[in-house]
C-alpha atoms as a PDB file:
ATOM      1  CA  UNK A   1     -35.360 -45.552  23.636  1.00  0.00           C
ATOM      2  CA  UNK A   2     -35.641 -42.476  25.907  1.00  0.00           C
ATOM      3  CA  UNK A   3     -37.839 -39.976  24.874  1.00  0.00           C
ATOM      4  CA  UNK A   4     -35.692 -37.265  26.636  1.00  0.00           C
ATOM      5  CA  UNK A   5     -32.730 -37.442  24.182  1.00  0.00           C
ATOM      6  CA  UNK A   6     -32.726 -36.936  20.518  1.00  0.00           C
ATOM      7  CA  UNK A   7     -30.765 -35.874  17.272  1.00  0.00           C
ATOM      8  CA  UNK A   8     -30.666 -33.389  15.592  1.00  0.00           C
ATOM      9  CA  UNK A   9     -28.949 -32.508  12.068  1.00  0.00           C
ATOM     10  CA  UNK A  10     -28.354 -28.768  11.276  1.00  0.00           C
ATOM     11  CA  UNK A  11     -27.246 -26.979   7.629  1.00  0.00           C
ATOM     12  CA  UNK A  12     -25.759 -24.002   7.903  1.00  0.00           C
ATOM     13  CA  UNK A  13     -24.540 -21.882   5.045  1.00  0.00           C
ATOM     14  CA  UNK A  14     -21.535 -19.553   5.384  1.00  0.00           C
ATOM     15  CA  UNK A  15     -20.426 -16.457   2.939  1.00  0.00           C
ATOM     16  CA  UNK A  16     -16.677 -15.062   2.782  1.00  0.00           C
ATOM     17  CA  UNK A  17     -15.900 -12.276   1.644  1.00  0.00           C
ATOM     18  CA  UNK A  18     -12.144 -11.358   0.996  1.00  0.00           C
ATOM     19  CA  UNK A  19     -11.279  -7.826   0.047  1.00  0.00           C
ATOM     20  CA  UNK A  20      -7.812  -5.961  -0.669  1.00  0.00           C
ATOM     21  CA  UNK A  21      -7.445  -2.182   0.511  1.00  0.00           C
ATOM     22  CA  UNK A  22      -5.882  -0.323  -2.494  1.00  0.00           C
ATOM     23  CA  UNK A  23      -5.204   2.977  -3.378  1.00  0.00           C
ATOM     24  CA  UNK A  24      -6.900   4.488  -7.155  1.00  0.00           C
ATOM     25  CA  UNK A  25      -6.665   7.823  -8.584  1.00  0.00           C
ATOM     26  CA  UNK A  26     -10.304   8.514  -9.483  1.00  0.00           C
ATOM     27  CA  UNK A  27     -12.029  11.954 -10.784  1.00  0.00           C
ATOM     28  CA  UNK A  28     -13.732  14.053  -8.963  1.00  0.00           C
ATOM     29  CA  UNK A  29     -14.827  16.925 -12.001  1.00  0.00           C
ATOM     30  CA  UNK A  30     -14.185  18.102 -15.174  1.00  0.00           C
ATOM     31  CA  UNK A  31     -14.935  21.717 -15.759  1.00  0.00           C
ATOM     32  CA  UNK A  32     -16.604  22.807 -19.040  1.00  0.00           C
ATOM     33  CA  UNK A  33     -17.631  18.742 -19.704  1.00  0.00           C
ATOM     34  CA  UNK A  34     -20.809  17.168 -18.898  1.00  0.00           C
ATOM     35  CA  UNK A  35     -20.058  14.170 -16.541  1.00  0.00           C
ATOM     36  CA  UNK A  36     -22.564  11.264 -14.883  1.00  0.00           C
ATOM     37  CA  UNK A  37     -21.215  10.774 -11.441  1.00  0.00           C
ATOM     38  CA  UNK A  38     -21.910   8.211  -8.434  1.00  0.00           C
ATOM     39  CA  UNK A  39     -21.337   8.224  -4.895  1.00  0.00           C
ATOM     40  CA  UNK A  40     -18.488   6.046  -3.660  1.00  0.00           C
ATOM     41  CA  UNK A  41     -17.811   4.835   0.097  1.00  0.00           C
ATOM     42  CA  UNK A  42     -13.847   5.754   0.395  1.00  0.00           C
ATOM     43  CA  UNK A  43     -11.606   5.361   3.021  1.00  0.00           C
ATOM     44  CA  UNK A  44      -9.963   8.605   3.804  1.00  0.00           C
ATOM     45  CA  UNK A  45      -6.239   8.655   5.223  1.00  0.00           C
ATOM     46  CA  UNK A  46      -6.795  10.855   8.783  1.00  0.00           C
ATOM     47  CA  UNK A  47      -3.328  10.846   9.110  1.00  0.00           C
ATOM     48  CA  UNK A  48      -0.369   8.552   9.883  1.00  0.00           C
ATOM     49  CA  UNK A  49       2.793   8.162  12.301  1.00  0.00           C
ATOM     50  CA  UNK A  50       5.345   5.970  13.748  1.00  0.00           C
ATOM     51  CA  UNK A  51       7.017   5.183  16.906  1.00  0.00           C
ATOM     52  CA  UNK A  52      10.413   3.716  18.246  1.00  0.00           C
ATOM     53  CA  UNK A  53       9.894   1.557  20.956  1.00  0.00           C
ATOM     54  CA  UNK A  54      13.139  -0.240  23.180  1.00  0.00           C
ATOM     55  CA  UNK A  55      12.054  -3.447  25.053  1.00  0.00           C
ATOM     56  CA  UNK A  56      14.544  -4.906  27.878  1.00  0.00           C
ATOM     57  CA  UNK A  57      14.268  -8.207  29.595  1.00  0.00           C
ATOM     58  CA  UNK A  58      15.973 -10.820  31.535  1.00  0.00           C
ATOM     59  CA  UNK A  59      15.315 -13.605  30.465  1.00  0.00           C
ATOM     60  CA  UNK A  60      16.105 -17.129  31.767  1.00  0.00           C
ATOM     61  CA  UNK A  61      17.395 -19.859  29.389  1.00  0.00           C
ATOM     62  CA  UNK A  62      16.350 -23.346  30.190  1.00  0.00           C
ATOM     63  CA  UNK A  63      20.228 -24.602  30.625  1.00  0.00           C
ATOM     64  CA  UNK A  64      23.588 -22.462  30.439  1.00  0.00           C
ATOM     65  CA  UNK A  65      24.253 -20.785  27.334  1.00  0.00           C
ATOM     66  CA  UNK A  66      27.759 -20.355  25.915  1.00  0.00           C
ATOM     67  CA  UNK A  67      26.862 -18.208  22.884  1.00  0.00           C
ATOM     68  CA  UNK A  68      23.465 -16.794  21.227  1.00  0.00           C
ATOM     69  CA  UNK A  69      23.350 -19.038  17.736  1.00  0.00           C
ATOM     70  CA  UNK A  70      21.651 -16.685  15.506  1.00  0.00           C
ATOM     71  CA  UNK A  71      19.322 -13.666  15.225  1.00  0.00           C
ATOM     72  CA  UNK A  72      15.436 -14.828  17.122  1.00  0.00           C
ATOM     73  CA  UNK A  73      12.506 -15.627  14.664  1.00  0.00           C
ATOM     74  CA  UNK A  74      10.188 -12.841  15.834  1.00  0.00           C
ATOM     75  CA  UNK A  75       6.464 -12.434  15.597  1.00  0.00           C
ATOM     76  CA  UNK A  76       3.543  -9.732  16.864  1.00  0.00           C
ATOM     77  CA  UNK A  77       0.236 -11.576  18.392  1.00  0.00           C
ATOM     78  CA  UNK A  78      -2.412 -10.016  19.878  1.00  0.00           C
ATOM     79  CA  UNK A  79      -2.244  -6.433  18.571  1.00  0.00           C
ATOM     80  CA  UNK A  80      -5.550  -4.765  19.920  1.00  0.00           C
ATOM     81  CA  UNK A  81      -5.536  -0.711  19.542  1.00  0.00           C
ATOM     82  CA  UNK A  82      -7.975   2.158  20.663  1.00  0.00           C
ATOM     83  CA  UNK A  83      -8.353   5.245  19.259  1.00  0.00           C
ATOM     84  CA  UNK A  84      -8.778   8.659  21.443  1.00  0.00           C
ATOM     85  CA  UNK A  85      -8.674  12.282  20.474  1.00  0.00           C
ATOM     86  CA  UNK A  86      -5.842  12.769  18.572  1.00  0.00           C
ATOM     87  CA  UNK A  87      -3.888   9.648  19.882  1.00  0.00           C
ATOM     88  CA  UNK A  88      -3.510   5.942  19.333  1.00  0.00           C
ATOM     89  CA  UNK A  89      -2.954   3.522  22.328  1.00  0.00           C
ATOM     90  CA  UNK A  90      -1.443   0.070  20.522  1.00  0.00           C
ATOM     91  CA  UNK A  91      -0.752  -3.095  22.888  1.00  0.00           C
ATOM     92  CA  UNK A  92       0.769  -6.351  21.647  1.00  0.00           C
ATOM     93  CA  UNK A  93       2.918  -8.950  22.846  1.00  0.00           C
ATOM     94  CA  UNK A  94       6.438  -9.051  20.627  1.00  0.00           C
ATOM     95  CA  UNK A  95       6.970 -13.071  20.282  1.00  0.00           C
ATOM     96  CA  UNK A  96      10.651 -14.406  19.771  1.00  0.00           C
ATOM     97  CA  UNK A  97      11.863 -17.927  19.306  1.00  0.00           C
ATOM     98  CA  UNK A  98      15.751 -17.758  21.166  1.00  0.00           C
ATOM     99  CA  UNK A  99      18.624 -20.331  19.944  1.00  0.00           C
ATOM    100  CA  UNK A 100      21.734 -20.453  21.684  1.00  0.00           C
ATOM    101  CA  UNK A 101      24.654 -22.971  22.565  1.00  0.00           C
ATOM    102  CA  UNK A 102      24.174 -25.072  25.378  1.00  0.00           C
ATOM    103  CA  UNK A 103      27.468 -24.710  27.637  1.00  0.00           C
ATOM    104  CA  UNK A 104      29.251 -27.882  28.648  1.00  0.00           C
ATOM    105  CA  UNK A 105      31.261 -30.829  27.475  1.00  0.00           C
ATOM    106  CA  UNK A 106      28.660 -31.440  25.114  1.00  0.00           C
ATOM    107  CA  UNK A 107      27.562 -28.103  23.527  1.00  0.00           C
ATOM    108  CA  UNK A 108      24.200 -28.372  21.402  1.00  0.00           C
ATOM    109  CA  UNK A 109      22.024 -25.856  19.748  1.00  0.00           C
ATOM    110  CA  UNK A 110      18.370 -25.588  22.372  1.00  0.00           C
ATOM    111  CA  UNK A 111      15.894 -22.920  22.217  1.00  0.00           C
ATOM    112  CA  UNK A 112      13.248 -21.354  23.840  1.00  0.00           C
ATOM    113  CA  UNK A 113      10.166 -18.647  23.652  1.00  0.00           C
ATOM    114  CA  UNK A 114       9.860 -15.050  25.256  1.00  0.00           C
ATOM    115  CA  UNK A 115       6.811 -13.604  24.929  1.00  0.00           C
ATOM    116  CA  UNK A 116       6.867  -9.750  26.014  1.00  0.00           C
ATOM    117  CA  UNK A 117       4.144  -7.619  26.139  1.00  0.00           C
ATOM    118  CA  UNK A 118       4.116  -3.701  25.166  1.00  0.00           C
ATOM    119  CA  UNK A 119       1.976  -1.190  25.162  1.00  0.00           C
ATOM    120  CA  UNK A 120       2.842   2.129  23.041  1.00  0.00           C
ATOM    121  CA  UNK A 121       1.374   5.286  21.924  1.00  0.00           C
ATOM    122  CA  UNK A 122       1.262   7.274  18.588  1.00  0.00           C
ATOM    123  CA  UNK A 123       0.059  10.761  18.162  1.00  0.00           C
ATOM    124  CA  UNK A 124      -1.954  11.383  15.281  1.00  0.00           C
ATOM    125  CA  UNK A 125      -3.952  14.671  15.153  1.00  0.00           C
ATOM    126  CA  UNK A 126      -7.552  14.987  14.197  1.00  0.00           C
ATOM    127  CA  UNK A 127      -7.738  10.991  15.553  1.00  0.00           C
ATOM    128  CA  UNK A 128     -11.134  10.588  16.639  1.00  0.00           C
ATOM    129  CA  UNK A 129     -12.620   6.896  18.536  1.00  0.00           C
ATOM    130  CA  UNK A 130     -14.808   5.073  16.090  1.00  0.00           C
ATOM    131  CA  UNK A 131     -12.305   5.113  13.111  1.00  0.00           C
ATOM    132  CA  UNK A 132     -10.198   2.668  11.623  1.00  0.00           C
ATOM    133  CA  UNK A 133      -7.181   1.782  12.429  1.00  0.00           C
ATOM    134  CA  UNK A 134      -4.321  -0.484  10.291  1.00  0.00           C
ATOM    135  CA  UNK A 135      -0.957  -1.552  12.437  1.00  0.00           C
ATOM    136  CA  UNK A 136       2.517  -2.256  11.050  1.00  0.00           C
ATOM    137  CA  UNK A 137       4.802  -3.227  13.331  1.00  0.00           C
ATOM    138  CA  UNK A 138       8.380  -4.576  12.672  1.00  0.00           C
ATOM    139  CA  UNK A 139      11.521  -5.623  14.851  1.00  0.00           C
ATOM    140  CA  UNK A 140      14.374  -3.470  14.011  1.00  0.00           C
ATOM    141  CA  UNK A 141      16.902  -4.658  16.400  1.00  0.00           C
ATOM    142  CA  UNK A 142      17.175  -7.385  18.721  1.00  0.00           C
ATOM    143  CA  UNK A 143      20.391  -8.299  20.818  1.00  0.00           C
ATOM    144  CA  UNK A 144      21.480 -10.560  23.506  1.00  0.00           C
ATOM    145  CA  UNK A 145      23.962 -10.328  26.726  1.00  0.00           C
ATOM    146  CA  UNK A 146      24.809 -13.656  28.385  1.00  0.00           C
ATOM    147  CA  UNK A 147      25.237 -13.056  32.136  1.00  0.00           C
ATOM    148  CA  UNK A 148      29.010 -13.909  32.442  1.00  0.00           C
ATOM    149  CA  UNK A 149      28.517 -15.195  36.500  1.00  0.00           C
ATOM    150  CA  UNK A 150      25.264 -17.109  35.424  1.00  0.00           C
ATOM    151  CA  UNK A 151      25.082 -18.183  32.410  1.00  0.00           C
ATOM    152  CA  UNK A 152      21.433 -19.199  32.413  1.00  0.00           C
ATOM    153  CA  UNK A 153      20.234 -15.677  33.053  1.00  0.00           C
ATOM    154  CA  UNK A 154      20.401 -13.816  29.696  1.00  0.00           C
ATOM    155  CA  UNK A 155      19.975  -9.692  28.768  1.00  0.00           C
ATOM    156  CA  UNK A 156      17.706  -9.192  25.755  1.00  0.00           C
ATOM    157  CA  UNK A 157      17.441  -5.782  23.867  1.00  0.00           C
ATOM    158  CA  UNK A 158      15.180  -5.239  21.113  1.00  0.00           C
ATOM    159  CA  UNK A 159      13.918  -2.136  19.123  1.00  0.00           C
ATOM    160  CA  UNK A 160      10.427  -2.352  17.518  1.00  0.00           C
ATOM    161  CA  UNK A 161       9.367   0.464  14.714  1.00  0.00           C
ATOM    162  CA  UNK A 162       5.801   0.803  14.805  1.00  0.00           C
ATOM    163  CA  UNK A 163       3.593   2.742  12.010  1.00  0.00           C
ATOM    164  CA  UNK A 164       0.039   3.730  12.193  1.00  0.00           C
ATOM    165  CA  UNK A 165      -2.791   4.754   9.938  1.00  0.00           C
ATOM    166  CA  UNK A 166      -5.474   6.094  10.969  1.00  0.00           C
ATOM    167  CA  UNK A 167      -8.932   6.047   8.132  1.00  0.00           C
ATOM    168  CA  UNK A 168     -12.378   7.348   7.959  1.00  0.00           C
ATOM    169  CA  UNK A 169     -15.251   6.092   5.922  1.00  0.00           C
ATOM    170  CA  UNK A 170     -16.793   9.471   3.126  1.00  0.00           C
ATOM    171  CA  UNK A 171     -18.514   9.525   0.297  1.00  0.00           C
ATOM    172  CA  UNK A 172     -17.563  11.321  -2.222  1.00  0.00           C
ATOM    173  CA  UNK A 173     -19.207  11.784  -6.345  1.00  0.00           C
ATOM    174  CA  UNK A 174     -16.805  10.314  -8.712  1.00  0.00           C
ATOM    175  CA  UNK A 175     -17.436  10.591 -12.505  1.00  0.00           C
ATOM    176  CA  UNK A 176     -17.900   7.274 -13.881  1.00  0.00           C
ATOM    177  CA  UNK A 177     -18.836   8.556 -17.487  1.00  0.00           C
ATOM    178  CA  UNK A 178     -18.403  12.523 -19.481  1.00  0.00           C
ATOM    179  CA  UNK A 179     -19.785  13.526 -22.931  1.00  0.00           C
ATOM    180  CA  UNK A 180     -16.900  13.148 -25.610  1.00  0.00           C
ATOM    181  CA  UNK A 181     -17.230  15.516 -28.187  1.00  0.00           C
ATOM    182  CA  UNK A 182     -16.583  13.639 -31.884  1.00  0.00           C
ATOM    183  CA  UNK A 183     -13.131  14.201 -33.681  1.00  0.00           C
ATOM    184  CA  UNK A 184     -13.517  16.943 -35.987  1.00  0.00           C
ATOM    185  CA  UNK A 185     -12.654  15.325 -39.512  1.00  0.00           C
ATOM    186  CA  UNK A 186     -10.130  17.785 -40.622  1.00  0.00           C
ATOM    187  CA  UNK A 187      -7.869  19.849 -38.434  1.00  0.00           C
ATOM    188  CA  UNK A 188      -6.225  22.921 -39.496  1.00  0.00           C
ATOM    189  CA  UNK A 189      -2.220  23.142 -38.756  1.00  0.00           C
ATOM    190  CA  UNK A 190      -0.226  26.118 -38.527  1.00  0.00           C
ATOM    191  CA  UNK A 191       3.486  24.880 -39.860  1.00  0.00           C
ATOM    192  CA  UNK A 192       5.932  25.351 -37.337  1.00  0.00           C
ATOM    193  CA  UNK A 193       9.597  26.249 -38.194  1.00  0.00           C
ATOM    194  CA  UNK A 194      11.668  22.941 -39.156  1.00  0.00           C
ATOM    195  CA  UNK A 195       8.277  21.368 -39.830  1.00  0.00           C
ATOM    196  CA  UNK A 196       8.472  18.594 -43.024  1.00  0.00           C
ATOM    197  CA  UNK A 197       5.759  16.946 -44.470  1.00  0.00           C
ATOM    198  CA  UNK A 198       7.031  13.910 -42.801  1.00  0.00           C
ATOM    199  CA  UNK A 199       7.229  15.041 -39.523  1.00  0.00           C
ATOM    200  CA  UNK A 200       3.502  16.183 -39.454  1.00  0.00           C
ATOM    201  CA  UNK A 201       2.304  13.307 -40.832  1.00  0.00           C
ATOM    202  CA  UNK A 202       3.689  11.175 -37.334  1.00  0.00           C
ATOM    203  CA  UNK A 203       2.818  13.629 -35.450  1.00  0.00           C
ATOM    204  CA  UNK A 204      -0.743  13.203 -36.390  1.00  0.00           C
ATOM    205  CA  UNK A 205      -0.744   9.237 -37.247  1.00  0.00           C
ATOM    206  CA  UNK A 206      -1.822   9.704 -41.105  1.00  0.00           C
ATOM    207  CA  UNK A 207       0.618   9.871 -44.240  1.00  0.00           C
ATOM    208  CA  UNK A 208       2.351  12.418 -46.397  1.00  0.00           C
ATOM    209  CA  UNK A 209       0.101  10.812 -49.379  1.00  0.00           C
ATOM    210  CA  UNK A 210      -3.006  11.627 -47.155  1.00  0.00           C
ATOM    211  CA  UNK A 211      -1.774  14.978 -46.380  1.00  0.00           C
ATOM    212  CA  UNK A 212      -1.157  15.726 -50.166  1.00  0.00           C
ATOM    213  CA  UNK A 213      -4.595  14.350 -50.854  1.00  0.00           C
ATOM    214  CA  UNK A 214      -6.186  17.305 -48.826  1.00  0.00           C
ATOM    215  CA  UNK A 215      -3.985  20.162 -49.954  1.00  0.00           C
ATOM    216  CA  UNK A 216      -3.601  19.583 -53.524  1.00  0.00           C
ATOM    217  CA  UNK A 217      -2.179  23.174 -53.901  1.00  0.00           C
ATOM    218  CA  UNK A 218       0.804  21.636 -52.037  1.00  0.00           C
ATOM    219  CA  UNK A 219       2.821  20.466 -55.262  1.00  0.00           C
ATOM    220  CA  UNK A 220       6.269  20.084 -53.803  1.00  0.00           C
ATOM    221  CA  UNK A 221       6.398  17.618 -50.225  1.00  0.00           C
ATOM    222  CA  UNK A 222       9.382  18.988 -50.001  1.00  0.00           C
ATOM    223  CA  UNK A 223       8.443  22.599 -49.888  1.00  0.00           C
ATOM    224  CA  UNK A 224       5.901  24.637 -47.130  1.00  0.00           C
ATOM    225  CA  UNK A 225       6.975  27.286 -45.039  1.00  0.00           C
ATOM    226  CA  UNK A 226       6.242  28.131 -41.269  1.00  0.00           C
ATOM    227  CA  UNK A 227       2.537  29.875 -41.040  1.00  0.00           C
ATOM    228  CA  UNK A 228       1.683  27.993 -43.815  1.00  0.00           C
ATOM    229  CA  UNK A 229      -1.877  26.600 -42.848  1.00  0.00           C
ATOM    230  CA  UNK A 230      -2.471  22.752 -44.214  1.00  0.00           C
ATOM    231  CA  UNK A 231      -5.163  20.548 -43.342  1.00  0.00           C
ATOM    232  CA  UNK A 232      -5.152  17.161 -41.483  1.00  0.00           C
ATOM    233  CA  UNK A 233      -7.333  14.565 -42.351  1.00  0.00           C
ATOM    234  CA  UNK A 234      -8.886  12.846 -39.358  1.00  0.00           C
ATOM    235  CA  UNK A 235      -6.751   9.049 -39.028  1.00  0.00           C
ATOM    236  CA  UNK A 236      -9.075   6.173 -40.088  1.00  0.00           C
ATOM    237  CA  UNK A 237     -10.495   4.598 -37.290  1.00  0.00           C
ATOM    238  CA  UNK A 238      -9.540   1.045 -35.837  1.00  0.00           C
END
């Protein structure tokens, strides 16, 4: 026993939260309605732009290459940005996975990994530090030259495409809820030319026998005439 060591047992509770950017349609007014609105927290598109970037290397291959054997899996680590009037600085390293044909008596398929740092810059006016930014960046183009003296030392080409959005955090009212006026139970129609009893009666989801129902002086379906004025029941509801 030694008083100057002990154990100790700890609980800790952890909350996740996973959200999904998305972008909604939502209303903002309705003029002549009454409407209930609330404040939302949106994120508000500052603007947006992309960038070309060519990266060159020589690389060295861990044993003499006869041919490249396929396009490189690529990938993007450590993407860090910062935002400054009207600009966007983005740094990453661009991550590729190279295959090629070992040279020889005994050719077999060996690979290696390049990892290649950039750093790039987007313009984006009305960029201000302290807002958010979201990076996309994608390989476009990636090629290979094998040294044809030294066949170890190989020159890599590759185009990256870059795209940038820049957001703010507003709030803005949003109706969540308006005063509906009720559906008047009868609606007066104005027959149009090459109007049929028929014809109404889709139009305004009831039936001819409804529509005969409310305009008994109506005697022949067959038979009303354009600026004739005939009523429309209100449908049933459900």
């Amino acid at each position: 026993y030694d008083p100057a060591f002990g154990k100790q047992t700890a609980i800790i509770d952890i909350f996740v939260k996973v959200t999904e950017t998305v972008q909604v349609d939502v209303v903002t007014d309705i003029k002549d309605v009454k409407v209930t609105k609330e404040l939302l927290k949106v994120s508000q598109v500052v603007g947006e732009g992309v960038r070309q970037q060519t990266i060159v290397a020589d690389l060295t291959a861990p044993a003499p290459a006869r041919k490249i054997a396929g396009p490189p899996d690529t990938r993007f680590e450590n993407i860090v940005t910062r935002v400054i009037e009207n600009k966007v600085v983005i740094e990453g390293d661009l991550v590729k996975q190279v295959y090629f044909v070992r040279d020889g008596d005994f050719p077999e398929v060996l690979e290696f990994e390049v990892r290649e740092h950039f750093t790039s810059f987007i313009d984006i006016p009305g960029a201000l530090p302290g807002q958010v930014v979201q990076v996309y960046p994608r390989v476009e183009f990636t090629d290979f030259e094998i040294d044809p003296y030294d066949h170890r030392r190989i020159r890599q080409t590759s185009v990256i495409e870059i795209f940038v959005k820049v957001t703010e955090f507003v709030q803005i009212e949003v109706v969540i809820d308006c005063d509906v006026k009720p559906i008047p139970a009868v609606t007066v129609y104005v027959v149009q030319k090459s109007d049929t009893l028929f014809k109404i009666a889709i139009r305004f989801n009831t039936t001819v026998a409804a529509l005969l129902a409310a305009n008994p002086e109506i005697k022949d379906p067959n038979l009303i005439f354009p600026g004739q004025k005939i009523l429309i029941p209100a449908p049933p509801k459900g």
